[in-house]
C-alpha atoms as a PDB file:
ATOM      1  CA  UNK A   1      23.058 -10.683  15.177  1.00  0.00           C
ATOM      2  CA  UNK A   2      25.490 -12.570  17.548  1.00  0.00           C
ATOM      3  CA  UNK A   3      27.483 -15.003  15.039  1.00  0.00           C
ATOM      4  CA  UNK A   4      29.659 -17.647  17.102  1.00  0.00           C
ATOM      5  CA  UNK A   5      33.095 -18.803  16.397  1.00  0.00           C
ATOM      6  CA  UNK A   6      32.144 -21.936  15.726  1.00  0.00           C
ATOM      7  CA  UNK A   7      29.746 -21.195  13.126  1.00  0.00           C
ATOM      8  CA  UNK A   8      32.629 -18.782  11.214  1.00  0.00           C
ATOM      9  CA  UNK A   9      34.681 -21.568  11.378  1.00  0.00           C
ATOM     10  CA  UNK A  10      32.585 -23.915   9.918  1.00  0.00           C
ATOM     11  CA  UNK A  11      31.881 -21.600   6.936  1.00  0.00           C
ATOM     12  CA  UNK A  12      35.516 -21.461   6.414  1.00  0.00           C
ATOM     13  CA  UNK A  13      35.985 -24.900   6.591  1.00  0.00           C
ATOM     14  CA  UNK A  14      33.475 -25.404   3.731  1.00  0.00           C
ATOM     15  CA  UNK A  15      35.177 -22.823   1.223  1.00  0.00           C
ATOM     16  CA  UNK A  16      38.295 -24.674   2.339  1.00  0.00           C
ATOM     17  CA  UNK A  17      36.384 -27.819   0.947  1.00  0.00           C
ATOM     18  CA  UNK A  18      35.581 -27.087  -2.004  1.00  0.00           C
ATOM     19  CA  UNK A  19      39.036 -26.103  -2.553  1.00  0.00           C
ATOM     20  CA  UNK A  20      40.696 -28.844  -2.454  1.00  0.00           C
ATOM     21  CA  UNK A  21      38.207 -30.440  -4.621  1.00  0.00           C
ATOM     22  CA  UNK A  22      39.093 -27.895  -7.046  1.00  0.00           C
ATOM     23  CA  UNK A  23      42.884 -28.402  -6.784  1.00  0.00           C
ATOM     24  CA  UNK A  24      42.679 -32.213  -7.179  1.00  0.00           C
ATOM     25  CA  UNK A  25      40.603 -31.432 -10.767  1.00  0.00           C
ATOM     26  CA  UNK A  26      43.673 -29.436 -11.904  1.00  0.00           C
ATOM     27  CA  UNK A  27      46.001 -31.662 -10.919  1.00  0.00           C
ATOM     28  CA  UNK A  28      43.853 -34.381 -12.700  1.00  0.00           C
ATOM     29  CA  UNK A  29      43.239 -32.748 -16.009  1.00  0.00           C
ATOM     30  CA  UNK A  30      45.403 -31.544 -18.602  1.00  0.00           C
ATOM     31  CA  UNK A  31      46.046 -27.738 -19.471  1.00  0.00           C
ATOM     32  CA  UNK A  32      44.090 -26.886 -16.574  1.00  0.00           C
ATOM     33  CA  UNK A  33      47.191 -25.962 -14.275  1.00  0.00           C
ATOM     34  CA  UNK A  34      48.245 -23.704 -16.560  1.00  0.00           C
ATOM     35  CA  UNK A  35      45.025 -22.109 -16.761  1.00  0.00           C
ATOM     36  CA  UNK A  36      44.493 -21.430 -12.949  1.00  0.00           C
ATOM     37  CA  UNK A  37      47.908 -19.651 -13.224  1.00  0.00           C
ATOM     38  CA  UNK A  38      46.725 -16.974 -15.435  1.00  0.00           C
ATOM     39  CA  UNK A  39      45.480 -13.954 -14.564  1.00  0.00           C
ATOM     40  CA  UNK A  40      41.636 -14.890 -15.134  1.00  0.00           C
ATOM     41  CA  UNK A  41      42.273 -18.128 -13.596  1.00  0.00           C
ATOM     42  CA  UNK A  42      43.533 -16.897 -11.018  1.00  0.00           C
ATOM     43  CA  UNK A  43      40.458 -13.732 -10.429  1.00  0.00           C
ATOM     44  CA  UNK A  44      38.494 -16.979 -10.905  1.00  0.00           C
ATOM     45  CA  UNK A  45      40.152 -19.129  -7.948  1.00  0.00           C
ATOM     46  CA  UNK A  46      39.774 -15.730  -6.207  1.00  0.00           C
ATOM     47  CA  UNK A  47      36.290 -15.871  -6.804  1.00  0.00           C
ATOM     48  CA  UNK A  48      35.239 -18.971  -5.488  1.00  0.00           C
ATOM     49  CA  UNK A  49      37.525 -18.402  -2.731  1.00  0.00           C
ATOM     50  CA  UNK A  50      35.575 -15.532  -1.590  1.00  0.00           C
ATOM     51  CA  UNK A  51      31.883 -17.399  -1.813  1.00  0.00           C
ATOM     52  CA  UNK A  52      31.637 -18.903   1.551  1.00  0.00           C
ATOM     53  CA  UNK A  53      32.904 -15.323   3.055  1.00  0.00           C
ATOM     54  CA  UNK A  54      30.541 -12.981   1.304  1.00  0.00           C
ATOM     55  CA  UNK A  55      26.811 -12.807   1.192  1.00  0.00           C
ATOM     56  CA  UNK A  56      26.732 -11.752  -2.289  1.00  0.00           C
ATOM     57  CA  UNK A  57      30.237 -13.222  -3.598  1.00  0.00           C
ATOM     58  CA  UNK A  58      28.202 -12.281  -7.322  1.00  0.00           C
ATOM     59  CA  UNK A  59      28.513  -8.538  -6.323  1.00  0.00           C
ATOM     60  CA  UNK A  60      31.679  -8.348  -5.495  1.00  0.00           C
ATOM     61  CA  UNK A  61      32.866 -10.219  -8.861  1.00  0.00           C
ATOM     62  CA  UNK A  62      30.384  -7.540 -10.670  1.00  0.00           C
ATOM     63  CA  UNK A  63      32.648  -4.713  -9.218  1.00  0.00           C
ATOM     64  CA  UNK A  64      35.693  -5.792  -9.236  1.00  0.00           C
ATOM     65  CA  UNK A  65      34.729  -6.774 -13.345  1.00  0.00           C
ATOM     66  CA  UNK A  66      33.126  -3.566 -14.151  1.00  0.00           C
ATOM     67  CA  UNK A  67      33.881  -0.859 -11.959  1.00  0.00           C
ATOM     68  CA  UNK A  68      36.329   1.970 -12.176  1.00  0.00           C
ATOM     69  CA  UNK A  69      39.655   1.622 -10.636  1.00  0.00           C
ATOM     70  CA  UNK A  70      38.799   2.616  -6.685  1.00  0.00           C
ATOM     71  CA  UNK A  71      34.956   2.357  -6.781  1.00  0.00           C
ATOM     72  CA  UNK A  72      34.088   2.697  -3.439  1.00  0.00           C
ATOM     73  CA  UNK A  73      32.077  -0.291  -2.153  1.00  0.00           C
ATOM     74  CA  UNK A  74      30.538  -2.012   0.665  1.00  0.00           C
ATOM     75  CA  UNK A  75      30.209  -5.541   0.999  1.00  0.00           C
ATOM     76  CA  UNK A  76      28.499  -8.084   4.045  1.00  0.00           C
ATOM     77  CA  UNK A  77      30.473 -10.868   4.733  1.00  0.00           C
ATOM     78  CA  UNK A  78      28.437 -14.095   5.125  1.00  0.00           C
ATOM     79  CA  UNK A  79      26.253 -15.298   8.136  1.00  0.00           C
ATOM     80  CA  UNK A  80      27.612 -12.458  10.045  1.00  0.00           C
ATOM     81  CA  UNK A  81      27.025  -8.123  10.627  1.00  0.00           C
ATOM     82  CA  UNK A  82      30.171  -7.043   9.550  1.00  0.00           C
ATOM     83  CA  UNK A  83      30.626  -4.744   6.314  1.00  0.00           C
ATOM     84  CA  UNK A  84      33.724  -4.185   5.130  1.00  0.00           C
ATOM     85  CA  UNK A  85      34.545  -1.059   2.465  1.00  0.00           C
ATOM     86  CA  UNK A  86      37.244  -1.538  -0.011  1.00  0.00           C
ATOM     87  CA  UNK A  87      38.110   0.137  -3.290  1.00  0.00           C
ATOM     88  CA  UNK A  88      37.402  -2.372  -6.270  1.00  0.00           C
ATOM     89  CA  UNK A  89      40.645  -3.252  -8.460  1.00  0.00           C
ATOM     90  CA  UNK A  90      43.172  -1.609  -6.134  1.00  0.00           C
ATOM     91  CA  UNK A  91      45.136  -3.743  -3.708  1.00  0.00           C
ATOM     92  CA  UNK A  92      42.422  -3.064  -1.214  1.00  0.00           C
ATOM     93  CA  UNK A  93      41.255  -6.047  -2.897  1.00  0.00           C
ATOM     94  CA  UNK A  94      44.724  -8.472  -1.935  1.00  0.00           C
ATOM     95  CA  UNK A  95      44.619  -7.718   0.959  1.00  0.00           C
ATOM     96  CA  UNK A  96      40.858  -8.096   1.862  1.00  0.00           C
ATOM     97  CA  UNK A  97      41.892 -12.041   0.194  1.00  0.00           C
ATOM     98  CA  UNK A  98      45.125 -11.961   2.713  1.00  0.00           C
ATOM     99  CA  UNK A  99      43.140 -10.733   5.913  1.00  0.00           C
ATOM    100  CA  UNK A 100      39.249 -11.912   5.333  1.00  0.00           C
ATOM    101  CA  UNK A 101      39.423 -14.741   2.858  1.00  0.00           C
ATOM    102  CA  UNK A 102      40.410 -18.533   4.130  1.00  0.00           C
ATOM    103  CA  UNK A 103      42.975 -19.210   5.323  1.00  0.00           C
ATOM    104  CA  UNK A 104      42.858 -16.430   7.023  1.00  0.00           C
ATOM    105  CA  UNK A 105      46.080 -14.402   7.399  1.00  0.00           C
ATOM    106  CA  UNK A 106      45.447 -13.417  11.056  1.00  0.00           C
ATOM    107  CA  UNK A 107      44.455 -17.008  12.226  1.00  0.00           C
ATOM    108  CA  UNK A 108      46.540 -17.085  15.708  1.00  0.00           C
ATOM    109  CA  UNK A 109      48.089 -20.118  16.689  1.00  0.00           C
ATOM    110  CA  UNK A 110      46.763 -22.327  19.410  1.00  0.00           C
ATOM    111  CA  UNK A 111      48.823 -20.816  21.866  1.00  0.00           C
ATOM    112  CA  UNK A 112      47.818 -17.282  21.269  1.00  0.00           C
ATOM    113  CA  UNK A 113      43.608 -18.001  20.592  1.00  0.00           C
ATOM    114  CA  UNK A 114      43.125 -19.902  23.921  1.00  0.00           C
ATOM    115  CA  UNK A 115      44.421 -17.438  25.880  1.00  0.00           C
ATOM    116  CA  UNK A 116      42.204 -14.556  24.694  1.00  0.00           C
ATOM    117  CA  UNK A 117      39.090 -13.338  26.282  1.00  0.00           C
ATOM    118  CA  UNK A 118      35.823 -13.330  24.780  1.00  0.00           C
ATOM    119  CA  UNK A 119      35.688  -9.597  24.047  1.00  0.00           C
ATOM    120  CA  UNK A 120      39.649  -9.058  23.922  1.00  0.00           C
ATOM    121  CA  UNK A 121      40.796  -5.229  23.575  1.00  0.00           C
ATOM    122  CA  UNK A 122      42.869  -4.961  20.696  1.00  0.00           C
ATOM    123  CA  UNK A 123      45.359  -2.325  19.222  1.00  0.00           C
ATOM    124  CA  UNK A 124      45.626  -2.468  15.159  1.00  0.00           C
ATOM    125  CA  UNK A 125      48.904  -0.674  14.124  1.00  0.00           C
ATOM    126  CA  UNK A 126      48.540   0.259  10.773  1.00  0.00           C
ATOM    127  CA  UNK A 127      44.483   0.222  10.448  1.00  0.00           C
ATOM    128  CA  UNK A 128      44.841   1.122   6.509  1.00  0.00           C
ATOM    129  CA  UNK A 129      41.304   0.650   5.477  1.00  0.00           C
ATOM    130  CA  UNK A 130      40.000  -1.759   9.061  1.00  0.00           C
ATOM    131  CA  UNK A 131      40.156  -5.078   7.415  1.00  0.00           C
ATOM    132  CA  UNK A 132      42.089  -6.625  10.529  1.00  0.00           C
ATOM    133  CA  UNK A 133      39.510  -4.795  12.710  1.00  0.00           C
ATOM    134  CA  UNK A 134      36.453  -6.480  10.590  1.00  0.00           C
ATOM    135  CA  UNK A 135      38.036  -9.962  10.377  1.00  0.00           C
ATOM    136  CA  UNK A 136      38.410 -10.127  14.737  1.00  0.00           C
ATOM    137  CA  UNK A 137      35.106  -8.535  14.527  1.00  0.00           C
ATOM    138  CA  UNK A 138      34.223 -11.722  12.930  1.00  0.00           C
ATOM    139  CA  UNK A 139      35.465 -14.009  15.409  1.00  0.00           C
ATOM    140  CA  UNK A 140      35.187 -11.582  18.502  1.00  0.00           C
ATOM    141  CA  UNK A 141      31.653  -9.790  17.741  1.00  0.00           C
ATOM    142  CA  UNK A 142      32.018  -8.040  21.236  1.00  0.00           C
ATOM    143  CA  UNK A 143      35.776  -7.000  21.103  1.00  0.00           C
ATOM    144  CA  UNK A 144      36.869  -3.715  21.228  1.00  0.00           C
ATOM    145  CA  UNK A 145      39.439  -2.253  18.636  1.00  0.00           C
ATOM    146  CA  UNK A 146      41.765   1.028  18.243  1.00  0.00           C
ATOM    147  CA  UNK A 147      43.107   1.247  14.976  1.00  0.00           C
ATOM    148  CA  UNK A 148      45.572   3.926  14.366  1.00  0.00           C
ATOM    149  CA  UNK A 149      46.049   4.835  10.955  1.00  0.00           C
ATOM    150  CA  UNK A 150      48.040   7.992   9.155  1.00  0.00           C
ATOM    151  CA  UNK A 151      47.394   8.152   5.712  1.00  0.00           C
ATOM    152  CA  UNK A 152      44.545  10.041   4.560  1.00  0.00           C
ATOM    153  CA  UNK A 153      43.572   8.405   1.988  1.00  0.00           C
ATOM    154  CA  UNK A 154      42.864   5.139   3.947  1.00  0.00           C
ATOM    155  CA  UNK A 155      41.720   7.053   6.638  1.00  0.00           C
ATOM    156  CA  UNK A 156      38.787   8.142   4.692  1.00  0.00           C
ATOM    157  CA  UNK A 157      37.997   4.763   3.453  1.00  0.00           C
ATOM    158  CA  UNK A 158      38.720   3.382   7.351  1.00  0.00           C
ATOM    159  CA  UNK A 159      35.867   5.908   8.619  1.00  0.00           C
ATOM    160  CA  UNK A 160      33.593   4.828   6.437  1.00  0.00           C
ATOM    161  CA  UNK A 161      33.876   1.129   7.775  1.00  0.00           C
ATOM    162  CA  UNK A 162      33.534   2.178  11.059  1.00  0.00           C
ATOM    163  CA  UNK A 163      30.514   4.349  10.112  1.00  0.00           C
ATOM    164  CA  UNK A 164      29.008   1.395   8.389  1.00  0.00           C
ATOM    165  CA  UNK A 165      29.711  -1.059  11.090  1.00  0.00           C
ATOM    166  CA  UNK A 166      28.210   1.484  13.954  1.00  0.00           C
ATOM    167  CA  UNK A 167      27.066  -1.248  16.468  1.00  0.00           C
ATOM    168  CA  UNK A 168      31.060  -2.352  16.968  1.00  0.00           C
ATOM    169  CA  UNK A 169      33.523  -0.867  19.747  1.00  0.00           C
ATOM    170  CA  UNK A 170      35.601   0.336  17.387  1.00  0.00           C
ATOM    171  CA  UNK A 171      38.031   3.583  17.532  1.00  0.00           C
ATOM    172  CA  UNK A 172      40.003   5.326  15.426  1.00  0.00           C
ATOM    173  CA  UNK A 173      43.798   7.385  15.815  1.00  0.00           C
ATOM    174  CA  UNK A 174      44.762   9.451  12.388  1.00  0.00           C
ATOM    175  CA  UNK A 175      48.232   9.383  13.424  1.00  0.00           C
ATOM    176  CA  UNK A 176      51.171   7.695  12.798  1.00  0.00           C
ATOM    177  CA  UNK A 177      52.536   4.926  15.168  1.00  0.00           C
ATOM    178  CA  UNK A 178      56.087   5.924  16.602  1.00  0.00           C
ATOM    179  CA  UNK A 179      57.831   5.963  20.185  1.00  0.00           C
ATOM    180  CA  UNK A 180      56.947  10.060  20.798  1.00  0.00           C
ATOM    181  CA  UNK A 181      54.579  12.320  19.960  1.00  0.00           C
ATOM    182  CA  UNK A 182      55.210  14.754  17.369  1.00  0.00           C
ATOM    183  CA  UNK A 183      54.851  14.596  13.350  1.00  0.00           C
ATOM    184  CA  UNK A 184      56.540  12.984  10.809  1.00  0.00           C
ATOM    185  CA  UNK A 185      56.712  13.307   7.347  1.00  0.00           C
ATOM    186  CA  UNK A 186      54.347  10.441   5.254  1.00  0.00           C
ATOM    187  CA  UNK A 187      55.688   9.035   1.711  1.00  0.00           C
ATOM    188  CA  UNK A 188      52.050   7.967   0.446  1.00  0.00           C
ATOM    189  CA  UNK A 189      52.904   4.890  -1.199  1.00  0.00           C
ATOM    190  CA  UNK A 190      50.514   2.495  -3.450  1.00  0.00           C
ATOM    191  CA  UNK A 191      46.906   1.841  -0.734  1.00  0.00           C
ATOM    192  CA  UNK A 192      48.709  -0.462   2.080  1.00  0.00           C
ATOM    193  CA  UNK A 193      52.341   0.618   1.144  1.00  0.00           C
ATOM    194  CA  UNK A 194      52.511   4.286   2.650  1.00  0.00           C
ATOM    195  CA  UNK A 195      55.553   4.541   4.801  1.00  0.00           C
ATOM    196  CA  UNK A 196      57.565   6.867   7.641  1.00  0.00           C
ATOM    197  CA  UNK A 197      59.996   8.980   5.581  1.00  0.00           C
ATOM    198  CA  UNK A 198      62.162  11.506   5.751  1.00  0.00           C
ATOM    199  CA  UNK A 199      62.023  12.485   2.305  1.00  0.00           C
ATOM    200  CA  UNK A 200      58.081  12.051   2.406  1.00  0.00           C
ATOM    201  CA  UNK A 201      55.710  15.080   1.216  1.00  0.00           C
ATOM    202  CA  UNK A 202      52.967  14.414   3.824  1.00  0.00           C
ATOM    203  CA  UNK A 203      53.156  15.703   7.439  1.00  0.00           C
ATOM    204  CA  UNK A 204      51.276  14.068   9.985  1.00  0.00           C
ATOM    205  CA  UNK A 205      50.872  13.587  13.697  1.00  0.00           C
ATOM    206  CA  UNK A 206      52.665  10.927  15.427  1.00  0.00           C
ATOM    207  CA  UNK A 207      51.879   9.244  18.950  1.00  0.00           C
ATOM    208  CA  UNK A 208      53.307   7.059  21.679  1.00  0.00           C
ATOM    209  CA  UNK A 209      51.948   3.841  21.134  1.00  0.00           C
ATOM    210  CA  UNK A 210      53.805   1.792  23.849  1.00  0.00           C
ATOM    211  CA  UNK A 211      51.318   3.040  26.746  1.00  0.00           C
ATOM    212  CA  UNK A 212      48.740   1.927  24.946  1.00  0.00           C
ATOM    213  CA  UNK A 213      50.686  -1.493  24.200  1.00  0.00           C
ATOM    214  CA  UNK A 214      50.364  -2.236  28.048  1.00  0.00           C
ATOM    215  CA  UNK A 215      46.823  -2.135  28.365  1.00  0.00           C
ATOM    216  CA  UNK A 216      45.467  -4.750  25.758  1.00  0.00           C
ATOM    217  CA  UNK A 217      44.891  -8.227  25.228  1.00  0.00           C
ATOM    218  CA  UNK A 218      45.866  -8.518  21.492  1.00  0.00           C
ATOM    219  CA  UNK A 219      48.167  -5.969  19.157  1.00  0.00           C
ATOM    220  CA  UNK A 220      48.807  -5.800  15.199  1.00  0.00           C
ATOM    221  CA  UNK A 221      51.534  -4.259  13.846  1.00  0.00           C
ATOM    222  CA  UNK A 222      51.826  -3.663  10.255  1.00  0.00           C
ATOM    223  CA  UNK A 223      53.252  -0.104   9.860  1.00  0.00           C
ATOM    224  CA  UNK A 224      55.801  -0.431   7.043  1.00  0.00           C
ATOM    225  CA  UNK A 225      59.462  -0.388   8.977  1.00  0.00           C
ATOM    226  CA  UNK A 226      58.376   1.868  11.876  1.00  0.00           C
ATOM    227  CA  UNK A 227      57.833  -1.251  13.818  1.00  0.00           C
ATOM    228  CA  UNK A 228      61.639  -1.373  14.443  1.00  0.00           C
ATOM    229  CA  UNK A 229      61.733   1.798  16.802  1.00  0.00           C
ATOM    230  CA  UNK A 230      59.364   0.766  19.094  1.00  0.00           C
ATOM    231  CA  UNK A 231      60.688  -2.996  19.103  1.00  0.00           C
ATOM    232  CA  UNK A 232      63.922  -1.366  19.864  1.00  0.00           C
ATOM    233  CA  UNK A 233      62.438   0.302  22.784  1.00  0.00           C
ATOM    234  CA  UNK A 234      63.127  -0.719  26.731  1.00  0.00           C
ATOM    235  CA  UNK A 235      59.108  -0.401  27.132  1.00  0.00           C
ATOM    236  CA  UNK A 236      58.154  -3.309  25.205  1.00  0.00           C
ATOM    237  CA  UNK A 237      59.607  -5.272  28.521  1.00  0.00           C
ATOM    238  CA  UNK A 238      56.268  -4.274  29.838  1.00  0.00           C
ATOM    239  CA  UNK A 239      54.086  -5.141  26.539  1.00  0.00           C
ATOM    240  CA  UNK A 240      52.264  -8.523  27.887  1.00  0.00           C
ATOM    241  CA  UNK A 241      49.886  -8.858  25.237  1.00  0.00           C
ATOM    242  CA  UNK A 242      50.497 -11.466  21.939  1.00  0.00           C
ATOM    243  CA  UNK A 243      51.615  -9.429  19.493  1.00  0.00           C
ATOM    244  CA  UNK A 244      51.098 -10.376  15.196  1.00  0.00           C
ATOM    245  CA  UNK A 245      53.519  -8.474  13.240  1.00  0.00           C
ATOM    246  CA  UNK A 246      54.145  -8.035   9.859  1.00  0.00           C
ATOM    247  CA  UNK A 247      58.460  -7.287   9.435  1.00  0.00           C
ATOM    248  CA  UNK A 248      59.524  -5.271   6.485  1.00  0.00           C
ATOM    249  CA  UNK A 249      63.173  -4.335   5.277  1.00  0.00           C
ATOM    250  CA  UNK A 250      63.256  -1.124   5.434  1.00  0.00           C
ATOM    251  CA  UNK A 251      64.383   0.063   8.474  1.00  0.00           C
ATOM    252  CA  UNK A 252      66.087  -2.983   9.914  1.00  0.00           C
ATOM    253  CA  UNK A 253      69.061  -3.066  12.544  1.00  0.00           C
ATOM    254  CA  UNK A 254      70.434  -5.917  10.953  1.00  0.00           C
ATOM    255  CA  UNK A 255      70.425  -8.196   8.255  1.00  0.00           C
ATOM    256  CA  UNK A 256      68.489 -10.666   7.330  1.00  0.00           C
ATOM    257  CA  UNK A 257      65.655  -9.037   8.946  1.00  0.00           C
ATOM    258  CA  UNK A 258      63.210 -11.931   9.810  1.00  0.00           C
ATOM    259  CA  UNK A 259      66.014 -12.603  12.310  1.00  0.00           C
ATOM    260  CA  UNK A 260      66.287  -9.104  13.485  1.00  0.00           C
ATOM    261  CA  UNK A 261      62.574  -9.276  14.406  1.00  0.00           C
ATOM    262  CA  UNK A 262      62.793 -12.559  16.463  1.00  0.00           C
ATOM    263  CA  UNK A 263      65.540 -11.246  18.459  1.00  0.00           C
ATOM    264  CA  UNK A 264      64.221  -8.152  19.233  1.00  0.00           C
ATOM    265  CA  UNK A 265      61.052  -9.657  20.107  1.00  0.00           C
ATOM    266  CA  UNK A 266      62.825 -12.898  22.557  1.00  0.00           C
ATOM    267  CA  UNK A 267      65.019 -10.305  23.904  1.00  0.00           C
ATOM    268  CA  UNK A 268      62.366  -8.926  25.802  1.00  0.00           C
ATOM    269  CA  UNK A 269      60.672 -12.835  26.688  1.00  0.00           C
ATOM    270  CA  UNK A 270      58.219 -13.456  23.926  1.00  0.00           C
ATOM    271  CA  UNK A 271      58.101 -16.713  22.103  1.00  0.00           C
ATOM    272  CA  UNK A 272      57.828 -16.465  18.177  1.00  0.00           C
ATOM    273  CA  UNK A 273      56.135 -18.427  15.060  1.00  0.00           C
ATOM    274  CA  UNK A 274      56.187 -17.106  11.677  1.00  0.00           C
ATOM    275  CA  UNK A 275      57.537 -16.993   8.061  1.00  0.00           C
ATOM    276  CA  UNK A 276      58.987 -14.764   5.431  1.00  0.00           C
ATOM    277  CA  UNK A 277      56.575 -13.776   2.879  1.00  0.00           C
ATOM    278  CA  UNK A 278      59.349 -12.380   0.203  1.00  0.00           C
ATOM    279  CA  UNK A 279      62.737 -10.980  -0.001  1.00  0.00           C
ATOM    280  CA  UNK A 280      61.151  -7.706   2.253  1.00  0.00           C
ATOM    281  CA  UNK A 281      59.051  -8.744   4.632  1.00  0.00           C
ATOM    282  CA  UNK A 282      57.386 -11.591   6.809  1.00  0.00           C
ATOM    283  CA  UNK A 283      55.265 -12.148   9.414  1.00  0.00           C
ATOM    284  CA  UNK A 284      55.521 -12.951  13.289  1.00  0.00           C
ATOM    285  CA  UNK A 285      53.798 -14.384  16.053  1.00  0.00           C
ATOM    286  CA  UNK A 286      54.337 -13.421  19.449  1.00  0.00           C
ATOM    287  CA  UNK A 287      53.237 -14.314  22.743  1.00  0.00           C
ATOM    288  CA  UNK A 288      55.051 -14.796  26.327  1.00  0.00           C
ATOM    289  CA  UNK A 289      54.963 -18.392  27.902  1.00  0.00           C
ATOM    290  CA  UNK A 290      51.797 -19.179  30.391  1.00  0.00           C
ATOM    291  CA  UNK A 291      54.281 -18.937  33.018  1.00  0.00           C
ATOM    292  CA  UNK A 292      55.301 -15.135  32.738  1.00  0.00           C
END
């Protein structure tokens, strides 16, 4: 089934809605503010959040209720054919809220959407378990996607969203994204938090991923610090496509990183948007003027 964008959209727009309806309530009543800021509050704002994405929004609340810590499950998102697989009350579930939910945390700006094709190519670096994938899936049902992914433990669960979503142009890379091929060593961290190490325990491959940076119309970069060799390196010059990136700390030239990121990234022509998220990490924008 061919869903359109604007029909996504308008789904989202509705959630968004009811939202605000919602918020106005709180604001209006007392004791209820403090209520939405508790932890079943907040599942609950969660919830509702997540009925105008999922077909069965009741199923997902089931698992994430009753299930055992990393139940595996799959889930249809609403008036579309894409499945995501997460594992119930682990951060799988954040970040499928960060990525899938409204307001979507992979919306592009204005100036990035309008210039991308209707099946764009895109490069996800740092697949963990395909939820960026799904989402432009979503929006883009004929796009094609390589996610590259080294942990195993997301790499099983990423499989089994590509296995379950078999109609999609979808690829995967079990490898780690880095300037040169070789290995490095992997310090699993908690789901989405596995990092590049040198005191890691887990050795995996690594790949060049600037020549395939050249030939696509959309990358993602969320790979935990090792984004700041390959922004360091004289091939990005070449990289064309808009780029969303996700900074971290860890592994920064300079301080205070955010800054570090937008430099890098003007250095070499691009034009940025974007905002800290905490005291570690933030997110970026970046595309090069119509001109270039």
């Amino acid at each position: 089934m061919r869903v359109t964008t604007a029909s996504c959209r308008l789904l989202r727009s509705n959630g968004r809605s009811v939202l605000h309806v919602l918020r106005e309530i709180r604001n209006a009543v007392p004791g209820l503010s403090a209520l939405s800021n508790s932890g079943p509050g907040q599942e609950l704002i969660r919830g509702l959040r997540r009925r105008a994405t999922l077909s069965s929004s009741m199923s997902f609340a089931a698992h994430q209720a009753l299930a055992r810590r990393d139940r595996v499950a799959r889930h249809e998102l609403a008036s579309t054919d894409v499945i995501v697989v997460l594992r119930h009350r682990s951060r799988d579930v954040d970040i499928f809220d960060e990525i899938i939910v409204s307001p979507r945390g992979y919306e592009p700006p204005p100036e990035v959407h309008r210039r991308l094709p209707t099946a764009p190519r895109v490069l996800d670096l740092g697949g963990n378990i395909g939820l960026f994938a799904l989402d432009t899936f979503t929006e883009f049902p004929e796009a094609s996607v390589t996610s590259v992914e080294p942990d195993p433990r997301n790499l099983r669960i990423l499989h089994m969203a590509r296995a379950a979503n078999a109609s999609k142009d979808w690829a995967i890379v079990g490898a780690a994204a880095s300037t040169s091929a070789g290995s490095l060593m992997l310090e699993i961290g908690d789901y989405a938090d596995t990092k590049v190490s040198d005191t890691g325990s887990t050795e995996v491959t690594s790949i060049d991923v600037l020549p395939m940076m050249r030939d696509v119309d959309l990358i993602k970069i969320d790979i935990e610090g090792s984004e700041w060799p390959i922004l360091a390196d004289p091939r990005m010059a070449d990289v064309q496509a808009p780029i969303a990136m996700e900074w971290h700390d860890a592994g920064a030239p300079t301080q205070p990183a955010h800054a570090a990121a937008v430099s890098a990234l003007r250095a070499v022509g691009f034009m940025t948007q974007g905002e800290e998220f905490g005291y570690d990490h933030g997110f970026i924008w970046a595309w090069r003027p119509s001109s270039a």
